[in-house]
Structure formats: C-alpha cells, structure tokens
N, C-alpha and C. Protein backbone atom coordinates (compact mmCIF):
# COMPACT_ATOMS: atom_id res chain seq x y z
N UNK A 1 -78.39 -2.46 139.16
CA UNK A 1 -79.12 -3.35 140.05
C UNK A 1 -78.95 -2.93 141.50
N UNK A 2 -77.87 -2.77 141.76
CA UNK A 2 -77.48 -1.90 143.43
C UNK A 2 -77.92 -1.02 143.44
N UNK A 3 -78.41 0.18 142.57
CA UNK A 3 -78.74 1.17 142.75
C UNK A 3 -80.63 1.25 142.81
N UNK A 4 -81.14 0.05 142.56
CA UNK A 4 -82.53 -0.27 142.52
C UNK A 4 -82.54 -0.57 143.91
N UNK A 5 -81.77 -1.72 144.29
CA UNK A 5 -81.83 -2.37 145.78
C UNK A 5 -81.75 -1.45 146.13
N UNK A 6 -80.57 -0.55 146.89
CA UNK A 6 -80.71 0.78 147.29
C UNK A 6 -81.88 1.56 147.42
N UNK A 7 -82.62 1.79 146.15
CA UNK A 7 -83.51 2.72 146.54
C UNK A 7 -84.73 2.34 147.23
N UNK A 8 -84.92 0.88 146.47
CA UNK A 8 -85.96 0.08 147.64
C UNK A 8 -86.06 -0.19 148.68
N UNK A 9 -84.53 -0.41 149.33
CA UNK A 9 -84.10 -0.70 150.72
C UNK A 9 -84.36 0.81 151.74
N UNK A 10 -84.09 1.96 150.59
CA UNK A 10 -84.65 3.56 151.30
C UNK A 10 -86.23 3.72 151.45
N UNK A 11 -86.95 3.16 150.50
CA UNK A 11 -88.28 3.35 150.11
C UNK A 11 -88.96 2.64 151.66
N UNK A 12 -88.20 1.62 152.04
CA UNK A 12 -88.99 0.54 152.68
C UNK A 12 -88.53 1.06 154.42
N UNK A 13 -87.41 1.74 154.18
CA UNK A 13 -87.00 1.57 155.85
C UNK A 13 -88.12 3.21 155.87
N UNK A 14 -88.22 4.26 155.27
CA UNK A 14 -88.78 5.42 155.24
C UNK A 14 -90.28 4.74 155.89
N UNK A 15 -90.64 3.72 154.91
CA UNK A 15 -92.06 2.88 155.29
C UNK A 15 -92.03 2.72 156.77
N UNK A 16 -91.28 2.06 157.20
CA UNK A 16 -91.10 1.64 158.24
C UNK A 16 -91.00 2.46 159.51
N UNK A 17 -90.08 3.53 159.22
CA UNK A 17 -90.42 4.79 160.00
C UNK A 17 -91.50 5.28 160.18
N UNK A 18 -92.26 5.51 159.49
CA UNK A 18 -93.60 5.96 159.17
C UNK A 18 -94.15 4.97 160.48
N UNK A 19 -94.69 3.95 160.16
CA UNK A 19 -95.34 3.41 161.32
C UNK A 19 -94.92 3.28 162.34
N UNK A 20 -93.19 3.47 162.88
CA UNK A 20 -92.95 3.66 164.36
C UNK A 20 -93.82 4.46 164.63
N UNK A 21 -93.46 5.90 163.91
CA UNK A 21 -93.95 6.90 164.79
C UNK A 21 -95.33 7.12 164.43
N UNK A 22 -95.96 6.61 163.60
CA UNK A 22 -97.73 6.35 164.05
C UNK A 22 -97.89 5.80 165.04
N UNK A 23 -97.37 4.60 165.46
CA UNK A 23 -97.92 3.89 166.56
C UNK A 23 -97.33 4.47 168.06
N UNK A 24 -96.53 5.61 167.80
CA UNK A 24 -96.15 5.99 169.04
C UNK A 24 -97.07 6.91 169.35
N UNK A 25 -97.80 7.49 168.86
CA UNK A 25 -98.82 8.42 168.77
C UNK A 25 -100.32 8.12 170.58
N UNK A 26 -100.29 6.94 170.35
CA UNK A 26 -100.89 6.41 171.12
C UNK A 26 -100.29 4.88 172.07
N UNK A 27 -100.25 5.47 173.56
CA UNK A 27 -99.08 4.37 174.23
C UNK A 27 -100.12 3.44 174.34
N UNK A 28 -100.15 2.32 173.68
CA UNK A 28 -100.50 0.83 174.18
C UNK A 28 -100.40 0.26 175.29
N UNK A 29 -99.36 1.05 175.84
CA UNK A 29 -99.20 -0.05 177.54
C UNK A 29 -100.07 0.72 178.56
N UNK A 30 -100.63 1.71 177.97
CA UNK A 30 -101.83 2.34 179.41
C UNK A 30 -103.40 1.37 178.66
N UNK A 31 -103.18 0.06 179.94
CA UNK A 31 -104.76 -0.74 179.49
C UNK A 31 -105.60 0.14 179.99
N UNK A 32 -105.63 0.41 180.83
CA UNK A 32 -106.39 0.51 182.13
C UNK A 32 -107.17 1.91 180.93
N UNK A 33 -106.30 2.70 180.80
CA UNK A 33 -106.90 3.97 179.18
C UNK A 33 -108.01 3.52 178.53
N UNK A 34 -107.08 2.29 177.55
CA UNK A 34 -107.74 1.54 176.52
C UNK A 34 -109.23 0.96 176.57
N UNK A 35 -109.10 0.42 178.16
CA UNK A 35 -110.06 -0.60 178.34
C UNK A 35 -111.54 0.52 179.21
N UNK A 36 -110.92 1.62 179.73
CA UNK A 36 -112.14 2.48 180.07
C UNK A 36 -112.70 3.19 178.74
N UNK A 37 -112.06 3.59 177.66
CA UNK A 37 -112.30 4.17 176.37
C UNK A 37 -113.29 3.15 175.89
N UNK A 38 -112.80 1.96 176.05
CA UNK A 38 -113.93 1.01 175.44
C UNK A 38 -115.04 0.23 175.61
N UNK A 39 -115.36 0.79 177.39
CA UNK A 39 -116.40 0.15 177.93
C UNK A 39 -116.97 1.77 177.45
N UNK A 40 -116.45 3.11 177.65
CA UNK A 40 -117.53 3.85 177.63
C UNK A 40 -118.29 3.97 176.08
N UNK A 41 -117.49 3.76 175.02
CA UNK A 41 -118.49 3.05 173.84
C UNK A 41 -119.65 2.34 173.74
N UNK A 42 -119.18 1.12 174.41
CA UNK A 42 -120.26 -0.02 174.96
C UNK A 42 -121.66 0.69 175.37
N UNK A 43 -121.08 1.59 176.63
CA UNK A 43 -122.25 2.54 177.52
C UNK A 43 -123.26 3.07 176.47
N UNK A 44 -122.45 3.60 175.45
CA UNK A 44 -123.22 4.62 174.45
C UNK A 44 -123.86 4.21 173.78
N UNK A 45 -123.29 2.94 173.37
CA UNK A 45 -124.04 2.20 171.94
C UNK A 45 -124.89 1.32 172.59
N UNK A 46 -124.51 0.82 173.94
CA UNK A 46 -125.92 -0.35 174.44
C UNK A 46 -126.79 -0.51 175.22
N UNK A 47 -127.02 1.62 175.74
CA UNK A 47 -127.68 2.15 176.93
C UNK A 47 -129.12 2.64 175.68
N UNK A 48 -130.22 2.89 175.92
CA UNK A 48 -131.29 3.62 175.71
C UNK A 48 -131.73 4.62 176.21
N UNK A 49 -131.33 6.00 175.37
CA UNK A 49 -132.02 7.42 176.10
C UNK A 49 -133.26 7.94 175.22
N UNK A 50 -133.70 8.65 176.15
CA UNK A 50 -135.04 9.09 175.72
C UNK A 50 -135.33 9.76 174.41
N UNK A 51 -136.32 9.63 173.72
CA UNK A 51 -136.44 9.96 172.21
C UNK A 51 -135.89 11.56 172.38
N UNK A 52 -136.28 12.61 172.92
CA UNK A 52 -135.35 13.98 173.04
C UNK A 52 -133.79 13.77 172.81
N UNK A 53 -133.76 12.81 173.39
CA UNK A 53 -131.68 12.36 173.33
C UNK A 53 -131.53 12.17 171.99
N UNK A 54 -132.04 11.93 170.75
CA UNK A 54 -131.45 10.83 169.73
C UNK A 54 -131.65 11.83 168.99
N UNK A 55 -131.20 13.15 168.76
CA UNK A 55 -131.34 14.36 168.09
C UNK A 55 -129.91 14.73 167.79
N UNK A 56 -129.12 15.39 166.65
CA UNK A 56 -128.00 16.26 166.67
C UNK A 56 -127.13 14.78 167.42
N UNK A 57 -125.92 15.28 167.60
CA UNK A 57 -124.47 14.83 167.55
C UNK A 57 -124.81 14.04 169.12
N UNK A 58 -124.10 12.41 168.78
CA UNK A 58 -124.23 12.25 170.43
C UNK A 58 -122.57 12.45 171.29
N UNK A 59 -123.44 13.17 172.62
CA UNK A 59 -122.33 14.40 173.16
C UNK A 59 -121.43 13.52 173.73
N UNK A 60 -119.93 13.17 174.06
CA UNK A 60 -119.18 12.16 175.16
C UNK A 60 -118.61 13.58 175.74
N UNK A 61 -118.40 13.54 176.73
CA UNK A 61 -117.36 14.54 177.54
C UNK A 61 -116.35 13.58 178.26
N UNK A 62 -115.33 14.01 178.17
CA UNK A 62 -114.51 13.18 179.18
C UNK A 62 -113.79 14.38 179.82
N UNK A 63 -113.68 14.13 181.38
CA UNK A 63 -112.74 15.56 182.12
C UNK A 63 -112.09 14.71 183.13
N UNK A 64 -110.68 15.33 182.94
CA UNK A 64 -109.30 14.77 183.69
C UNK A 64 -108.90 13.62 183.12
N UNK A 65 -108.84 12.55 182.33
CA UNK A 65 -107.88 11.94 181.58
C UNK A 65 -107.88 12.07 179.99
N UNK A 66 -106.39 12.66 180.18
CA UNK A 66 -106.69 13.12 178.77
C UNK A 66 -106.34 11.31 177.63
N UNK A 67 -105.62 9.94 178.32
CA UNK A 67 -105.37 8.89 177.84
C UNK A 67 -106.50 8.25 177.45
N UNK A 68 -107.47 8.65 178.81
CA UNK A 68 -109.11 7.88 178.39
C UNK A 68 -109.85 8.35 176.96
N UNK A 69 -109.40 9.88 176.82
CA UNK A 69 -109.83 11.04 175.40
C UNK A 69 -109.12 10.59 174.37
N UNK A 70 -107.62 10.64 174.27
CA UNK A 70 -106.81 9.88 173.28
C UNK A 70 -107.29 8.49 172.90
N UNK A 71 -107.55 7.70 173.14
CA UNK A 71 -107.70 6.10 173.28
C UNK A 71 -109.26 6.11 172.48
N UNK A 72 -109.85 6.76 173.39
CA UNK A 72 -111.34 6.99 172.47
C UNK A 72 -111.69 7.66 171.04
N UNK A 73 -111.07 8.74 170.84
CA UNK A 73 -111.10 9.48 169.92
C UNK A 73 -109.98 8.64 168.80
N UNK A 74 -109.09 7.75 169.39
CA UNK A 74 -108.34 6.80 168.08
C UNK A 74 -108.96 6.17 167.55
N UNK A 75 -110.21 5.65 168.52
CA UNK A 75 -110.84 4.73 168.15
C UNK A 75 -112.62 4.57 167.02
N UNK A 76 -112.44 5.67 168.21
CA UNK A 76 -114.42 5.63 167.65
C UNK A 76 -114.74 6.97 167.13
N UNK A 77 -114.07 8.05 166.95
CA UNK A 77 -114.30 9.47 166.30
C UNK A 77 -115.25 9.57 165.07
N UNK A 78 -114.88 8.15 164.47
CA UNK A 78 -115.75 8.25 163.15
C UNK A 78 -116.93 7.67 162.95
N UNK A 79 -117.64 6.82 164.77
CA UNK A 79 -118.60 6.21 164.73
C UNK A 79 -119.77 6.74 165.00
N UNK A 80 -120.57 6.22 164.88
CA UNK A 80 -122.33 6.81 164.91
C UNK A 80 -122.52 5.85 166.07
N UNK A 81 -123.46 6.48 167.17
CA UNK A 81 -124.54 5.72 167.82
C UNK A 81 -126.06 5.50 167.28
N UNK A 82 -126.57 5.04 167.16
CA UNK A 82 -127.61 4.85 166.34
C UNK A 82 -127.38 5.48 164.52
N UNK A 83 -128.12 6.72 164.61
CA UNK A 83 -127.63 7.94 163.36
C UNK A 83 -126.77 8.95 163.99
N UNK A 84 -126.45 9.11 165.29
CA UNK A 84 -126.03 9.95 165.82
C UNK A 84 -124.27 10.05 165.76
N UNK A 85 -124.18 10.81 165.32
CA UNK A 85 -122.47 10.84 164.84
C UNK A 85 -121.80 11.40 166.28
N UNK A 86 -120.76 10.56 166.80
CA UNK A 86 -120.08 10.76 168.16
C UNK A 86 -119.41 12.26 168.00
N UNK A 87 -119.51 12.62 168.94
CA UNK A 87 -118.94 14.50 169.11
C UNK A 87 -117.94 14.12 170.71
N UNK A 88 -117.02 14.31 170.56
CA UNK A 88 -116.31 14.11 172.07
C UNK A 88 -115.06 15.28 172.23
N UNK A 89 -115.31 15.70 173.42
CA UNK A 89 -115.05 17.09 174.16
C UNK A 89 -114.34 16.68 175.57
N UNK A 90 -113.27 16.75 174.95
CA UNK A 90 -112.11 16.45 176.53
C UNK A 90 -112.02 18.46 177.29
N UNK A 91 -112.17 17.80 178.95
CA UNK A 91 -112.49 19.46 179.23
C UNK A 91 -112.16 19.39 180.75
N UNK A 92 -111.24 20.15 181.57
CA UNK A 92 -110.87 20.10 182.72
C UNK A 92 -111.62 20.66 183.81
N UNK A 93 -113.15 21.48 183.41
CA UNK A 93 -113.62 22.15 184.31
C UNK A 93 -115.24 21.65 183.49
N UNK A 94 -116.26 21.64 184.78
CA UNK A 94 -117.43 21.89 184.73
C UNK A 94 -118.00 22.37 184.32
N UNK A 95 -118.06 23.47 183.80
CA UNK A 95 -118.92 25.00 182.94
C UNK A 95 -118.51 24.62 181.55
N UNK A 96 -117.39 23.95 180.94
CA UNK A 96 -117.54 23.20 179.52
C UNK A 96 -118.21 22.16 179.11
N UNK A 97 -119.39 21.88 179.88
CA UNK A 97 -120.21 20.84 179.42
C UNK A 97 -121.26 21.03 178.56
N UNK A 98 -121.21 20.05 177.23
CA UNK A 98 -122.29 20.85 176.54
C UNK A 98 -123.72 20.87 177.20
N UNK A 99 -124.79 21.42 176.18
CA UNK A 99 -125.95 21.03 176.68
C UNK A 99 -126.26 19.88 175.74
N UNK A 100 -127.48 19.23 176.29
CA UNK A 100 -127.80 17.57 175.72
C UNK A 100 -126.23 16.52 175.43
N UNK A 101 -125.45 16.86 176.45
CA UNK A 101 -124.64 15.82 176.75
C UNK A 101 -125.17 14.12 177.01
N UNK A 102 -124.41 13.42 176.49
CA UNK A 102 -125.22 11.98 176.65
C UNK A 102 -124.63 11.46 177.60
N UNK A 103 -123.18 11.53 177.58
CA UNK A 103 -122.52 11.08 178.63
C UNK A 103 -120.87 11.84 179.03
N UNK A 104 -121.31 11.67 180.92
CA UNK A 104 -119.64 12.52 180.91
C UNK A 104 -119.13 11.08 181.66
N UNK A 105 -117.62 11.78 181.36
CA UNK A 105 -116.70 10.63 182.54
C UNK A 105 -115.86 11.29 183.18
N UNK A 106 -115.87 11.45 184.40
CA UNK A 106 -114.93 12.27 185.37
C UNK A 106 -113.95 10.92 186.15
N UNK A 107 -113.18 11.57 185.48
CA UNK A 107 -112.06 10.66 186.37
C UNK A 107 -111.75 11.02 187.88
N UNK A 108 -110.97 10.15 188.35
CA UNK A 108 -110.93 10.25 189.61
C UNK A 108 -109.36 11.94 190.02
N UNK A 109 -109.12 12.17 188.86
CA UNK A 109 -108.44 13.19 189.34
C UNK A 109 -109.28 14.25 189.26
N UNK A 110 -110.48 14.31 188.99
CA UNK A 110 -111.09 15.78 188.52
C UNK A 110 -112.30 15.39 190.08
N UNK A 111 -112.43 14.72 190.96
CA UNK A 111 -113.54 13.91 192.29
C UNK A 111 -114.29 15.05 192.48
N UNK A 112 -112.83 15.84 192.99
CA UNK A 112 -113.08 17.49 194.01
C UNK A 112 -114.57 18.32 192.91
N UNK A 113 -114.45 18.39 191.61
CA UNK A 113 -115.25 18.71 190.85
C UNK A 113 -116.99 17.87 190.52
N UNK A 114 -117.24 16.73 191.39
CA UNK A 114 -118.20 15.79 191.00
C UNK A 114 -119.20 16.60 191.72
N UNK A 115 -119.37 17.11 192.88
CA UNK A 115 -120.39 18.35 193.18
C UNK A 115 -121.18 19.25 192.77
N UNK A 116 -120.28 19.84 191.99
CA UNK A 116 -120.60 20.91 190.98
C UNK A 116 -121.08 20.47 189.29
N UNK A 117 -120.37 19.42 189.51
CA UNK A 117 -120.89 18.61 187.90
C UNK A 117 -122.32 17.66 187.96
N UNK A 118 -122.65 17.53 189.07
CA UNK A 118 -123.91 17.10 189.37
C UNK A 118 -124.85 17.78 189.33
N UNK A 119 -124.66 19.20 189.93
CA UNK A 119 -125.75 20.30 189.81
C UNK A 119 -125.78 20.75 189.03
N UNK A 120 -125.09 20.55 187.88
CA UNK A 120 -125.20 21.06 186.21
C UNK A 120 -125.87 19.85 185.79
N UNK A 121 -125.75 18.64 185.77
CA UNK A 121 -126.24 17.76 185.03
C UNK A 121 -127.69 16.97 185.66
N UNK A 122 -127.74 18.04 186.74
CA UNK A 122 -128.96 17.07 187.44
C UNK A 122 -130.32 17.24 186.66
N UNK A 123 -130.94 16.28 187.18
CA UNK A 123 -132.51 15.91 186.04
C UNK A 123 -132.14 16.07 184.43
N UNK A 124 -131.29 15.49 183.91
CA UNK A 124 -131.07 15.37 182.90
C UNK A 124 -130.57 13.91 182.42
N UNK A 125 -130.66 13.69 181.27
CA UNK A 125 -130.46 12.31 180.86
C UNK A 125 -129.45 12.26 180.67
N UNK A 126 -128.24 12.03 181.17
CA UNK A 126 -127.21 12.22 181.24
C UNK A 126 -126.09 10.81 181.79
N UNK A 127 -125.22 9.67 181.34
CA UNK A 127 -124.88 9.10 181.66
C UNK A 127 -123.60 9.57 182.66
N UNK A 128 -123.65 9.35 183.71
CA UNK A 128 -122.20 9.48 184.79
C UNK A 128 -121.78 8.36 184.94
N UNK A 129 -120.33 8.11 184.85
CA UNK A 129 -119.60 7.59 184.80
C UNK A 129 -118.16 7.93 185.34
N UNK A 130 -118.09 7.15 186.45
CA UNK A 130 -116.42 7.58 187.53
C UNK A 130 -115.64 6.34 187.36
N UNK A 131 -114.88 6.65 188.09
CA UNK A 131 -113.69 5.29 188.63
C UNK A 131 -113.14 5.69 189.71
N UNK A 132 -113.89 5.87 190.92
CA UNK A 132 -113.52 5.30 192.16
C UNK A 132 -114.07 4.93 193.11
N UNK A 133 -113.80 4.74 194.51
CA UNK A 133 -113.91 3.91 195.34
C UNK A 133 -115.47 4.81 195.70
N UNK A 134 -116.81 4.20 195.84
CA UNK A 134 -117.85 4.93 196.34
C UNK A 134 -118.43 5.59 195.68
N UNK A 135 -118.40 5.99 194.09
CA UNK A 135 -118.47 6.90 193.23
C UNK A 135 -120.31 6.75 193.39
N UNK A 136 -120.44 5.21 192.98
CA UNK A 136 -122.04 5.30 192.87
C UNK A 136 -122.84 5.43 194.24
N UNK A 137 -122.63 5.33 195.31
CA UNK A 137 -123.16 5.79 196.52
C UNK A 137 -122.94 7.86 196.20
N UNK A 138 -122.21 8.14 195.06
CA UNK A 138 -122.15 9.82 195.71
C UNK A 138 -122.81 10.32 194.27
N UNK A 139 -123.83 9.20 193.26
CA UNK A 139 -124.61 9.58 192.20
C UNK A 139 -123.98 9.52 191.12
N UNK A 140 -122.71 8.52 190.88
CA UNK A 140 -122.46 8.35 189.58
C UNK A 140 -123.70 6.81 189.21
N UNK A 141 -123.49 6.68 187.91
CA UNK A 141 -124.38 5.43 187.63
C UNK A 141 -123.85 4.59 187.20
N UNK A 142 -122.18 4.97 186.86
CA UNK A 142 -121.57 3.60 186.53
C UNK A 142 -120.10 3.79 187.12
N UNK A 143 -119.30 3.08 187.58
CA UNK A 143 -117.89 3.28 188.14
C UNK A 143 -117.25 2.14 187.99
N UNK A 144 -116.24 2.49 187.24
CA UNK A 144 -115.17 1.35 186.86
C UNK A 144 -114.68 1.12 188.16
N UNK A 145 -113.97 -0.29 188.42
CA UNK A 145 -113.51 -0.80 189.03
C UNK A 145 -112.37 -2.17 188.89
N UNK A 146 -111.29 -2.06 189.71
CA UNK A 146 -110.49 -2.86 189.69
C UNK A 146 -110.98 -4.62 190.12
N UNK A 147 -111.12 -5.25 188.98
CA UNK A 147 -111.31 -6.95 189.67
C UNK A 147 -110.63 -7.58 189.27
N UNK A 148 -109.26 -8.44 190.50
CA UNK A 148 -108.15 -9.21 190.09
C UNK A 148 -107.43 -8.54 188.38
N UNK A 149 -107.18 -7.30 189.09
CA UNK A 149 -106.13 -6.74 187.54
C UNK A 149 -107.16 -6.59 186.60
N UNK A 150 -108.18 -7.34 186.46
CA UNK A 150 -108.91 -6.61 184.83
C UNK A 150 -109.75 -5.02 185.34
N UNK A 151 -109.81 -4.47 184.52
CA UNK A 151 -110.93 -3.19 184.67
C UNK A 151 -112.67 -3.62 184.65
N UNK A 152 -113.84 -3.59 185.34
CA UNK A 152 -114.63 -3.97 185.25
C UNK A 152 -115.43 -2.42 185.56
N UNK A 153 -116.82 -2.60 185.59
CA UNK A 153 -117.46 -2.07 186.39
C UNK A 153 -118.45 -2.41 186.91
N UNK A 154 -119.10 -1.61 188.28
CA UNK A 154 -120.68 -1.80 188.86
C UNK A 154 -122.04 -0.28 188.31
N UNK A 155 -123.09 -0.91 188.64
CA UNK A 155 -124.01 0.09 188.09
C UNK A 155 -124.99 0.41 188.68
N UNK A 156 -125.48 1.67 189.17
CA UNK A 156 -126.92 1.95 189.63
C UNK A 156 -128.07 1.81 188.72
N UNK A 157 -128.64 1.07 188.35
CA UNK A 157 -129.59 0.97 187.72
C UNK A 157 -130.74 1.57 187.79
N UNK A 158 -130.89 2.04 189.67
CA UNK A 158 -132.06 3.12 189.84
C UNK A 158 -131.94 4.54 189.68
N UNK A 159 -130.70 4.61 189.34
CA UNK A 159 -130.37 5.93 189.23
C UNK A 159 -130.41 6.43 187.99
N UNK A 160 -130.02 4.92 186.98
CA UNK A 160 -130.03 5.39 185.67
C UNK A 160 -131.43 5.95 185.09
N UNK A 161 -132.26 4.63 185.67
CA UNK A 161 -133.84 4.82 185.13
C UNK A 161 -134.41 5.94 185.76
N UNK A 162 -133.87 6.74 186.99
CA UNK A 162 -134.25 7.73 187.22
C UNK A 162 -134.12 9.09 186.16
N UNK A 163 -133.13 9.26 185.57
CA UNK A 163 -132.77 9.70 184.67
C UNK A 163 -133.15 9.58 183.04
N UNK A 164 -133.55 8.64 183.04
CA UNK A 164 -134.36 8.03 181.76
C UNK A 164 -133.58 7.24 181.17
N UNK A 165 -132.53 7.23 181.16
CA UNK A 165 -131.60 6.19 180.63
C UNK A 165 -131.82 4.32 180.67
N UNK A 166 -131.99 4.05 180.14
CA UNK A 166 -132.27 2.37 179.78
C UNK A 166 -131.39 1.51 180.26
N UNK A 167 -130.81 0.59 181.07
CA UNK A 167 -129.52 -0.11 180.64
C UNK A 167 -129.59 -1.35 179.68
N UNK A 168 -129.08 -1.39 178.98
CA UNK A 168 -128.82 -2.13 177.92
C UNK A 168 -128.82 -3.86 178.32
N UNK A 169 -129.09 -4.88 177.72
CA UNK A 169 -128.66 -6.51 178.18
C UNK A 169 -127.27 -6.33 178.14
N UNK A 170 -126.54 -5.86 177.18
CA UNK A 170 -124.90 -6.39 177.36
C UNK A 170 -124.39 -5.71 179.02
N UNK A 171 -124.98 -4.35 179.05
CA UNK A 171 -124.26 -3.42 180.05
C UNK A 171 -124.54 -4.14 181.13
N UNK A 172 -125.99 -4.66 181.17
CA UNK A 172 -126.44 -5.38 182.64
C UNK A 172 -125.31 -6.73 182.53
N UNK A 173 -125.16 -7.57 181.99
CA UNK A 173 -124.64 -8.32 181.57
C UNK A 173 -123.25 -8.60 182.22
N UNK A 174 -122.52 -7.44 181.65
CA UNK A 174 -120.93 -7.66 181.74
C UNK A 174 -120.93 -6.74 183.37
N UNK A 175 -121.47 -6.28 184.07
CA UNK A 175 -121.10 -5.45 185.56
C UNK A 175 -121.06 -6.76 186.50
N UNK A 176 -119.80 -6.21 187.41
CA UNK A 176 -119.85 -7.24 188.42
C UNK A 176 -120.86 -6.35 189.43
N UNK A 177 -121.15 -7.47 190.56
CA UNK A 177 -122.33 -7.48 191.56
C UNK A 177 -121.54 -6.71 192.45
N UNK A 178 -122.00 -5.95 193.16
CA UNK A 178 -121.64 -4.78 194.22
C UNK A 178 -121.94 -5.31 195.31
C-alpha cells in the first residue's frame, strides 16, 4: 500500500512539475505584452481589407517586441481570420517584411526604423500599428496608448480608409477620442 502511495505521490508531483514549467514559458506579469497581443487580434479579425487581401495566409509582423510575438503566437497561432490561417513573423529590421502583409506592429523600440518601414509599406493595405507618443500624426493608423494604467488605443480612420482598410464597429467602438 506505501509503495502505491509512493508511486502516486511521484506520478503527481512529476504532474505538477510539468505545469510549473509550462507556465513559465510565458511571463504573465508583462500586461501591457498580453493586452497589445490581444488588441492586435481584435485589429485583424474586426478590420475589413480589400478582396486582394483575403488570399493565402493572413501576414502579422511584429518588429522589436519579442513579449508582444510570444503572447500572440501562445495565443492565436492556430487561428484563422476569416479562412485565412494567421502566419506571424517576429523580425528586427525592415527588409523582412513579407509581401501582402496585413498588418505590422513596430514597437516603440524599433521608432528610428518607422521611416523606412513606411516607404516599404506605402500604398498598400497594410495595417500600422505603434505605441507611442505621436505615432499617428507620423502615419501609423493605430497607436496604443496608456489611459489611467489600462492599455487602450486611438485611430486614424482617414488613413486607414486611405489604404483600403475598413475599421470595424468593435475597433471604432473600443478607441479612446484623441
């Protein structure tokens, strides 16, 4: 009988190990990660691009956080936007962007690079997406932002429809007013 308990009591703490170190895999205490990973979902699944867009794999790029890439890819790797099966490409430089990208997100450590990532992505349907101070005055179309501690964001809407991009009711919805 001790030697059953025993082995169950091994069986179960082994169990148990097991999910520490799954869940260490991905740090929970970066929100600010979590909660940009999951508005840019939102973006994807509740924006409208042009019938050319809804072809082959839909593209995410994310460049300079690799927590915003982790957080996303835990999450949604196995989801479809419409039929379009998510493809996401974490990438520190400009010239790795695919072509028919749907959407990039340049974080605010990669800024110095938003120049050059514009003139690759210009006249294209292409969602931009930053997080910092002025981003959409310098041609992003959506930029997270800090309101009282939660993560939010604001949106160019003329910029998007310039682009062909739709904004969605939820997306219009949930942005605070600029």
């Amino acid at each position: 009988m001790s030697k059953t308990i025993l082995k169950l009591s091994l069986v179960l703490l082994g169990i148990f190990i097991s999910f520490g170190l799954l869940a260490q895999k991905i740090d929970e205490s970066d929100t600010r990660a979590m909660m940009e990973a999951n508005f840019l979902y939102q973006f994807a699944n509740n924006n409208q691009w042009p019938s050319s867009m809804k072809k082959g794999s839909f593209k995410i790029v994310i460049i300079g956080n690799e927590a915003v890439y982790t957080h996303f890819v835990s999450k949604y790797k196995n989801q479809t936007i419409g039929l379009q099966p998510i493809e996401v490409v974490q990438t520190t430089n400009a010239q790795s962007i695919p072509a028919n990208t749907h959407l990039v997100f340049v974080d605010k450590t990669k800024r110095n690079d938003w120049g050059q990532i514009q003139k690759i992505l210009k006249e294209k349907s292409t969602l931009m997406v930053s997080n910092w101070e002025g981003a959409l005055s310098s041609g992003a179309h959506i930029n997270f932002k800090s309101v009282n501690g939660s993560v939010r964001y604001e949106l160019n809407e003329v910029a998007m429809n310039e682009d062909q991009i739709q904004p969605g009711i939820k997306i219009m919805q949930w942005r605070v007013n600029q």
